[in-house]
Protein backbone atom coordinates (compact mmCIF):
# COMPACT_ATOMS: atom_id res chain seq x y z
CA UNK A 1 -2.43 46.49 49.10
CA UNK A 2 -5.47 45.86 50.26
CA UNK A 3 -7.21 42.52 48.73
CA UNK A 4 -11.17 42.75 47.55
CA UNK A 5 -13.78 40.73 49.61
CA UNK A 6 -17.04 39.70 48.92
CA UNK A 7 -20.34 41.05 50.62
CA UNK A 8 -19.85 37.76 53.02
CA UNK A 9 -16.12 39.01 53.87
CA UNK A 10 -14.44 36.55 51.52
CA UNK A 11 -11.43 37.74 49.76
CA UNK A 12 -11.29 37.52 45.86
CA UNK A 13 -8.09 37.34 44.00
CA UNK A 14 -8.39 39.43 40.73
CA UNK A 15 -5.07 37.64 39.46
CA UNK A 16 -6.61 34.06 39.18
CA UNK A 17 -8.62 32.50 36.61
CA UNK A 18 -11.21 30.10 38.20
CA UNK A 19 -11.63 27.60 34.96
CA UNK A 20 -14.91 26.07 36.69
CA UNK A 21 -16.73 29.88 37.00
CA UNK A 22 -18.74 30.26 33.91
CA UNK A 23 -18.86 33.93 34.92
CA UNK A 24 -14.98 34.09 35.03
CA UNK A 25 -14.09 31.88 31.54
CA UNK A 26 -16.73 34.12 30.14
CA UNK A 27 -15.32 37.37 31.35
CA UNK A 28 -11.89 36.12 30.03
CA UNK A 29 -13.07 35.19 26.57
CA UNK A 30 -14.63 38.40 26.11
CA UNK A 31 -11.76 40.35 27.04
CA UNK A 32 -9.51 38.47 25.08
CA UNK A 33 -11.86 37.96 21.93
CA UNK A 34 -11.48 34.20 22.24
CA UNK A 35 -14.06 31.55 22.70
CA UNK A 36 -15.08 30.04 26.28
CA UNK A 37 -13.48 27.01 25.46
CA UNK A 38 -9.64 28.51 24.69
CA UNK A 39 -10.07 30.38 28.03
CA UNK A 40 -10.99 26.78 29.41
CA UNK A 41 -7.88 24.84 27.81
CA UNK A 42 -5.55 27.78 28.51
CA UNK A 43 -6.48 27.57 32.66
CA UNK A 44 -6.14 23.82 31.84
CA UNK A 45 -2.24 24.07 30.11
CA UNK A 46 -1.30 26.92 31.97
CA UNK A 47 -2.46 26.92 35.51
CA UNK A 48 -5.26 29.76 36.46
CA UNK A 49 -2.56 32.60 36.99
CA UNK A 50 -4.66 35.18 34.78
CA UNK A 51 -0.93 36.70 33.43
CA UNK A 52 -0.38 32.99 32.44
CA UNK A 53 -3.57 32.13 30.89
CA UNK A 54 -3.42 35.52 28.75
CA UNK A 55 0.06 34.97 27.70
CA UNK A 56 -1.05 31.07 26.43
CA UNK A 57 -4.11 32.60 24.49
CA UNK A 58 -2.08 35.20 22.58
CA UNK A 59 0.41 32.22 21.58
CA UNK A 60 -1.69 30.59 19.44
């Protein structure tokens, strides 16, 4: 499977949260129908896996 890149050739990985991306946390919250700040704590406590970080927002 091929991995997405960027215009400059960079390659993105779709199955991290980056916890420091506003664009990212915000993405996340929306999906999830959580505030910016649970996505934030949830990267923190969980690691930025984006399986991980959903799986600690539905627990609480």
């Amino acid at each position: 499977m091929k991995m997405a890149t960027t215009s400059r050739g960079r390659a993105l990985d779709r199955a991290k949260v980056a916890g420091g991306q506003d664009h990212e946390v915000r993405y996340e919250a929306k999906k999830e129908g959580v505030s910016k700040e649970t996505v934030k704590k949830a990267v923190k406590s969980a690691g930025n896996s984006r399986k991980k970080v959903e799986a600690e927002i539905s627990r609480h």
